[in-house]
PDB file of N, CA and C in Angstrom:
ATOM      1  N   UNK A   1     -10.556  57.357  52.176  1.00  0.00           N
ATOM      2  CA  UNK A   1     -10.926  58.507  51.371  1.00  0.00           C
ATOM      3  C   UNK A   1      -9.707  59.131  50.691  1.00  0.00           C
ATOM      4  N   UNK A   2      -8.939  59.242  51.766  1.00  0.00           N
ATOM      5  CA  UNK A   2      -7.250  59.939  50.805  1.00  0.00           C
ATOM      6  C   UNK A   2      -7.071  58.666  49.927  1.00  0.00           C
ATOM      7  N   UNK A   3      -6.648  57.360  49.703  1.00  0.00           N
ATOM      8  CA  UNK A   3      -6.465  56.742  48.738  1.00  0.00           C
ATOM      9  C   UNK A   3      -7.510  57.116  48.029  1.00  0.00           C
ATOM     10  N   UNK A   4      -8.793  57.135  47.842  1.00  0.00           N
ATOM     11  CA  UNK A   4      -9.192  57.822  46.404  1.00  0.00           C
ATOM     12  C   UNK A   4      -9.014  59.001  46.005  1.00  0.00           C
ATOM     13  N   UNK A   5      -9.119  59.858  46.537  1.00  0.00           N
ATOM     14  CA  UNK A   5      -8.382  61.574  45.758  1.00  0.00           C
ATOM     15  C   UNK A   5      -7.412  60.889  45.292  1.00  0.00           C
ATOM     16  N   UNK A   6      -5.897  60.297  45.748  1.00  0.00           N
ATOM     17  CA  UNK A   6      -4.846  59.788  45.148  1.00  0.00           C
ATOM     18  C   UNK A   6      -5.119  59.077  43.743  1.00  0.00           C
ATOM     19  N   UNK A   7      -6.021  58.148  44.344  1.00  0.00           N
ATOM     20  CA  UNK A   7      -6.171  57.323  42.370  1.00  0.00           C
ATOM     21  C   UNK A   7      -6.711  58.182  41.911  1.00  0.00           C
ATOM     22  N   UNK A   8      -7.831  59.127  42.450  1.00  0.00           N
ATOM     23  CA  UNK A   8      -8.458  59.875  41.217  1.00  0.00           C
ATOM     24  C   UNK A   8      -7.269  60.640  40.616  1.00  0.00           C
ATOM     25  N   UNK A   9      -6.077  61.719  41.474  1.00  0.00           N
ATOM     26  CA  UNK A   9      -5.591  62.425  40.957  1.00  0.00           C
ATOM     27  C   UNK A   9      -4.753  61.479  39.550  1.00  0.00           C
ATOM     28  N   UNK A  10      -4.133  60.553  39.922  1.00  0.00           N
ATOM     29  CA  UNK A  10      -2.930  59.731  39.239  1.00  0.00           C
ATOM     30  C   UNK A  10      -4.063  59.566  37.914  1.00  0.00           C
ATOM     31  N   UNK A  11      -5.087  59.074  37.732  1.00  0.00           N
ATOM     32  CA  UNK A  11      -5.783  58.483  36.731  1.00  0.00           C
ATOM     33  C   UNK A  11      -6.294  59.864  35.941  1.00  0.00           C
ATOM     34  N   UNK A  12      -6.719  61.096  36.321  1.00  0.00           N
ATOM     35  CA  UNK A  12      -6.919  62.096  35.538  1.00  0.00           C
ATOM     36  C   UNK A  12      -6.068  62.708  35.127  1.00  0.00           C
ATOM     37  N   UNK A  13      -4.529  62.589  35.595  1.00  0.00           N
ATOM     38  CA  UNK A  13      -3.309  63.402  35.113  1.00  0.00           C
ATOM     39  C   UNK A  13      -2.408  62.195  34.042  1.00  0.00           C
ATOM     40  N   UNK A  14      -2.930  60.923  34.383  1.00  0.00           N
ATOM     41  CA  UNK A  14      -2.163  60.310  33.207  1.00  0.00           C
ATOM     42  C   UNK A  14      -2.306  60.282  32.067  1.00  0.00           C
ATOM     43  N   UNK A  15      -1.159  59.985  31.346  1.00  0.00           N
ATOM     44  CA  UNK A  15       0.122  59.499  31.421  1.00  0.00           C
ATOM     45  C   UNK A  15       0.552  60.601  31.648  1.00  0.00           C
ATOM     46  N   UNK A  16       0.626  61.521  32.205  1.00  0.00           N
ATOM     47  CA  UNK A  16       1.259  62.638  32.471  1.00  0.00           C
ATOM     48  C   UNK A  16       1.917  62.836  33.784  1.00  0.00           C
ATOM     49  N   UNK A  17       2.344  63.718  33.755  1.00  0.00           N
ATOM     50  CA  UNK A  17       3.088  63.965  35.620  1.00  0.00           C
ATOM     51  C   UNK A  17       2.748  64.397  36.383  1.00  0.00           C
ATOM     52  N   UNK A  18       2.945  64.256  37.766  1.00  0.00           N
ATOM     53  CA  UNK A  18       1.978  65.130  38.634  1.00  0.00           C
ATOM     54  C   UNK A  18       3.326  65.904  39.935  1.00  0.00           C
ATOM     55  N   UNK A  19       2.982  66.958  40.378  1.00  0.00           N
ATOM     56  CA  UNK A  19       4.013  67.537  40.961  1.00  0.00           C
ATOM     57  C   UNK A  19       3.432  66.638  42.707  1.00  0.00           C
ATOM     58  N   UNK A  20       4.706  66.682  43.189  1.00  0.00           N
ATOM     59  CA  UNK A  20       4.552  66.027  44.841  1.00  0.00           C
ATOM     60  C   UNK A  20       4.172  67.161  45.195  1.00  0.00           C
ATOM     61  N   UNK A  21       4.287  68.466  45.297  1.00  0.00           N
ATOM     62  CA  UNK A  21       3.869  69.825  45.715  1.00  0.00           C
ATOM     63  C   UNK A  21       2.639  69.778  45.601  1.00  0.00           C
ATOM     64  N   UNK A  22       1.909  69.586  44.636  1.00  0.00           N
ATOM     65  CA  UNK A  22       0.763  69.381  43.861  1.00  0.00           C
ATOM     66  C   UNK A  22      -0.014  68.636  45.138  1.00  0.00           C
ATOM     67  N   UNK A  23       0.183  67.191  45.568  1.00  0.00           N
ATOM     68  CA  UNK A  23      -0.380  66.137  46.493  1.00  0.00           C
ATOM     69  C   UNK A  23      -0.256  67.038  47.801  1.00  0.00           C
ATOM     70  N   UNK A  24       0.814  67.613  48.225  1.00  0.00           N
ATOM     71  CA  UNK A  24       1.003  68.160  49.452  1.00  0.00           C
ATOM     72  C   UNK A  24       0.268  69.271  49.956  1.00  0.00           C
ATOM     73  N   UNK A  25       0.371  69.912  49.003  1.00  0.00           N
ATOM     74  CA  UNK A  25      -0.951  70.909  49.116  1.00  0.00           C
ATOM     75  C   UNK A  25      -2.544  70.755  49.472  1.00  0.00           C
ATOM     76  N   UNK A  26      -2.872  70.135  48.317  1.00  0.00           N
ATOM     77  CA  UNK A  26      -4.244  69.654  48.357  1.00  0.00           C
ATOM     78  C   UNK A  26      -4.413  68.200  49.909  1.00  0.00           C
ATOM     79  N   UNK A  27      -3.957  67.436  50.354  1.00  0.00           N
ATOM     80  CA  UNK A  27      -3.677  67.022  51.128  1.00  0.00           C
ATOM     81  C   UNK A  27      -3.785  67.640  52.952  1.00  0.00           C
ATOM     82  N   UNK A  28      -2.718  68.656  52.512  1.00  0.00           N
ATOM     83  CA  UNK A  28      -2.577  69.639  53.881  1.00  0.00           C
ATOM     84  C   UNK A  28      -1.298  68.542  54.500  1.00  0.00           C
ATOM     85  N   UNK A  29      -0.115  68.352  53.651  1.00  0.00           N
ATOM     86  CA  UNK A  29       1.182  67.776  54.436  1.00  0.00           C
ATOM     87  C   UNK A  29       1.457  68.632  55.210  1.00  0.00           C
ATOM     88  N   UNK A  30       2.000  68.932  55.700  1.00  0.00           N
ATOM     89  CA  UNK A  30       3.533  69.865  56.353  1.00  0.00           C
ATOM     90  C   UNK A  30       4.279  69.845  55.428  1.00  0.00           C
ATOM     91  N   UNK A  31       5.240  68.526  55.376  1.00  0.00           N
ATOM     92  CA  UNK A  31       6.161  68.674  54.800  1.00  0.00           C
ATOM     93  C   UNK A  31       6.131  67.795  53.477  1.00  0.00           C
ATOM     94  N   UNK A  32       6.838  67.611  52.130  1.00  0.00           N
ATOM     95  CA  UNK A  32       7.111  67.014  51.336  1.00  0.00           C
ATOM     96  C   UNK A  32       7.368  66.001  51.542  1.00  0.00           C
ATOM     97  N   UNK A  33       8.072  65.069  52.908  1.00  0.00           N
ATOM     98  CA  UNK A  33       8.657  63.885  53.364  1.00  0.00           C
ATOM     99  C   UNK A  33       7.703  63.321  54.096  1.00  0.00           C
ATOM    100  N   UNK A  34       6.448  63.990  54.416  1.00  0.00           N
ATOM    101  CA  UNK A  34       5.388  63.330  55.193  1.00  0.00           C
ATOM    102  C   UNK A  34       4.862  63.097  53.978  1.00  0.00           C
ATOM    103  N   UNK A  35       4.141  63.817  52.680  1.00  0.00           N
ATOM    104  CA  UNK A  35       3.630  63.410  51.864  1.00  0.00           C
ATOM    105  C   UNK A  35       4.273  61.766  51.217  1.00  0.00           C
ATOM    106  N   UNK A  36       5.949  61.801  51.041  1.00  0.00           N
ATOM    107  CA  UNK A  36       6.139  60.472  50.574  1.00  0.00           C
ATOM    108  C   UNK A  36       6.133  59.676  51.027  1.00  0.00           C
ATOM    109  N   UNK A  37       6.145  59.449  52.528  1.00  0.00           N
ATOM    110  CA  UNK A  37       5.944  58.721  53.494  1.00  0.00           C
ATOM    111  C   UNK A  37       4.880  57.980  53.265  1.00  0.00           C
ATOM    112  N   UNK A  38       3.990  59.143  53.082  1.00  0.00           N
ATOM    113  CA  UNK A  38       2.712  58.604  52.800  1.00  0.00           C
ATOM    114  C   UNK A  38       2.416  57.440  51.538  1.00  0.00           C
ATOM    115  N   UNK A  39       2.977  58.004  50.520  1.00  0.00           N
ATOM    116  CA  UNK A  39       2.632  57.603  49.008  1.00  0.00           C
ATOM    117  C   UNK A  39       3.320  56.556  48.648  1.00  0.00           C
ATOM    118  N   UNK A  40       4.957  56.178  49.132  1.00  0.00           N
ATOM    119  CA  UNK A  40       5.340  55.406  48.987  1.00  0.00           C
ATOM    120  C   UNK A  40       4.919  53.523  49.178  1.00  0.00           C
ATOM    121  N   UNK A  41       4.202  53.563  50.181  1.00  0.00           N
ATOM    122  CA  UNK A  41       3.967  52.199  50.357  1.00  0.00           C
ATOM    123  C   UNK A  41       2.694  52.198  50.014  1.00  0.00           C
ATOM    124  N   UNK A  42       2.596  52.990  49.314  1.00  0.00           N
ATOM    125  CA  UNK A  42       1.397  52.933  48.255  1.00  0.00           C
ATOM    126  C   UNK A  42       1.440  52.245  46.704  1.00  0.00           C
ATOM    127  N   UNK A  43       2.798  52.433  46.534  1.00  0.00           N
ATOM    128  CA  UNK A  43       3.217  51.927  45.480  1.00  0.00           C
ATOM    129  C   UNK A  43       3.201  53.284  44.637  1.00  0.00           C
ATOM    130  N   UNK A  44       3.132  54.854  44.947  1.00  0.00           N
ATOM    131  CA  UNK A  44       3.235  55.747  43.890  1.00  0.00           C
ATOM    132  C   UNK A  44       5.025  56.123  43.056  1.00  0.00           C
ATOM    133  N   UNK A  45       4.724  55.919  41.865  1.00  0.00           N
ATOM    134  CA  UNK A  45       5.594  56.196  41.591  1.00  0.00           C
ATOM    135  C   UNK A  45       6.946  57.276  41.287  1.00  0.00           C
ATOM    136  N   UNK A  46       7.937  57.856  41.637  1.00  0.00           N
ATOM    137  CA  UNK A  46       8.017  58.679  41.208  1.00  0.00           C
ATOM    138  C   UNK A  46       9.432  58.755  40.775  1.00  0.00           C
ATOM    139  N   UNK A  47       9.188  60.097  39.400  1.00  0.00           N
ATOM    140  CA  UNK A  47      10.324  60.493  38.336  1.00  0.00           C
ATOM    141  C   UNK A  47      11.431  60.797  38.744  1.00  0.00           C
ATOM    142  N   UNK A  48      12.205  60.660  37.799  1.00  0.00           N
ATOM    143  CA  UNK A  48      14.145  60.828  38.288  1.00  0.00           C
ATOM    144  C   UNK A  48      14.206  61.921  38.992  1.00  0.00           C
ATOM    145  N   UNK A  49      13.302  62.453  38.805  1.00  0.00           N
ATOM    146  CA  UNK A  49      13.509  64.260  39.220  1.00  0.00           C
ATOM    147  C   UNK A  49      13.311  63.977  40.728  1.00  0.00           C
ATOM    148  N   UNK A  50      12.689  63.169  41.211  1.00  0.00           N
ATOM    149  CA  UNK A  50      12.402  63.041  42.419  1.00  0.00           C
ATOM    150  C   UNK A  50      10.758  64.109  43.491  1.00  0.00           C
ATOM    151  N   UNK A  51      10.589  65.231  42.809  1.00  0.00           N
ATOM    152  CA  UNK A  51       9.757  66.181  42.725  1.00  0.00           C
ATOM    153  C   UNK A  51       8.240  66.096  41.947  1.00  0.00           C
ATOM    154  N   UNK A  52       8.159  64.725  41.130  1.00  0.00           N
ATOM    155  CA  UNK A  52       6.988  64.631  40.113  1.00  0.00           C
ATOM    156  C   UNK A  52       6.581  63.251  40.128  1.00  0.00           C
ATOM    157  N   UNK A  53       5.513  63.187  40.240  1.00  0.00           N
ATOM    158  CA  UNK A  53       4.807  61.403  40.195  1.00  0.00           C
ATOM    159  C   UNK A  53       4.408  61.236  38.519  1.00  0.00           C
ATOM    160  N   UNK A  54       5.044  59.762  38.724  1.00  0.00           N
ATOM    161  CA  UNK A  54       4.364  59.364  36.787  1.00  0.00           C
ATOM    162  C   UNK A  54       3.612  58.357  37.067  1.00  0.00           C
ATOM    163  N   UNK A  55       2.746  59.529  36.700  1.00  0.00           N
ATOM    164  CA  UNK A  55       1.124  58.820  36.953  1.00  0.00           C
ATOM    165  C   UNK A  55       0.418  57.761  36.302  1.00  0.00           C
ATOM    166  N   UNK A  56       0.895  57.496  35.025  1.00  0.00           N
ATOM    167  CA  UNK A  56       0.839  56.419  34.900  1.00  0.00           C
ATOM    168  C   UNK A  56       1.260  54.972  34.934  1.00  0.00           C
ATOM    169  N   UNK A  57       2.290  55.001  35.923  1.00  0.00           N
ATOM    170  CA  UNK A  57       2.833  53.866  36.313  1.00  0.00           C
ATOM    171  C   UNK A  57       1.940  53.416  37.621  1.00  0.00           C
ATOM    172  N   UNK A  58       2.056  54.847  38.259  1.00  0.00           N
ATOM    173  CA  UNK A  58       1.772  54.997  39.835  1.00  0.00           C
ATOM    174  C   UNK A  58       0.362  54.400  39.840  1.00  0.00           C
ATOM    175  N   UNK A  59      -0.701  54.778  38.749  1.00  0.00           N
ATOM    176  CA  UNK A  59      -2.020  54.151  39.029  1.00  0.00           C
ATOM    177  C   UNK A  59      -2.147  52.799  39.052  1.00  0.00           C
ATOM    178  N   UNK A  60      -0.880  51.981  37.828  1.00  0.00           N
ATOM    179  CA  UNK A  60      -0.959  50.946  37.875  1.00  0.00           C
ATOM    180  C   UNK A  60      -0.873  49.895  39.268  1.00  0.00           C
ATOM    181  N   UNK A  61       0.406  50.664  39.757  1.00  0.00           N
ATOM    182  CA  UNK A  61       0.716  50.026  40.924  1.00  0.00           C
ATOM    183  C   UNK A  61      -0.331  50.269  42.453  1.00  0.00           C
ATOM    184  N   UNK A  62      -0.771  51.677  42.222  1.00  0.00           N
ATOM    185  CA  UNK A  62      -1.848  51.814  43.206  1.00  0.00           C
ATOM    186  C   UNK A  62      -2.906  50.790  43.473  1.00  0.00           C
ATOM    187  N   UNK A  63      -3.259  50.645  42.115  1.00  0.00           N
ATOM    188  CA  UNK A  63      -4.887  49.163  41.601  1.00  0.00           C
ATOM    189  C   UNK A  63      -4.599  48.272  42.034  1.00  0.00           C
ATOM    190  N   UNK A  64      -3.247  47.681  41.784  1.00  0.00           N
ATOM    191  CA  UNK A  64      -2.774  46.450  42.554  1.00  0.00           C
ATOM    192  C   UNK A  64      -2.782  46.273  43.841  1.00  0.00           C
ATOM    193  N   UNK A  65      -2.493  47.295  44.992  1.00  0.00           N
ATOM    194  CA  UNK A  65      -2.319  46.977  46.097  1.00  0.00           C
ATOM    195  C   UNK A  65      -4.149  46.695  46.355  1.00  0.00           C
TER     196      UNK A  65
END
């Protein structure tokens, strides 16, 4: 079920950005590092900034797994 909120979020915010705050919240992380924990071997992608997912990469790679 959390992998779909995830694609849904990535696919309605693309090509645009999405804040990791944003996922953590709605989610119910603790922390920001549990959220990437999470997302990472997911294949989500995220911006130089380190703070923002680009969502349209991230969906790509999400579909694939």
């Amino acid at each position: 079920m959390i992998n779909v909120l995830l694609l849904h979020w990535l696919h309605r915010y693309s090509p645009m950005k999405l804040s990791v705050a944003f996922v953590v919240d709605e989610l119910a992380f603790r922390h920001s590092t549990e959220c990437l924990e999470f997302m990472t071997p997911r294949g989500v992608v995220l911006l130089p900034d380190g703070i923002h997912i680009d969502c349209k990469q991230s969906v790509t790679a999400v579909l694939a797994q």
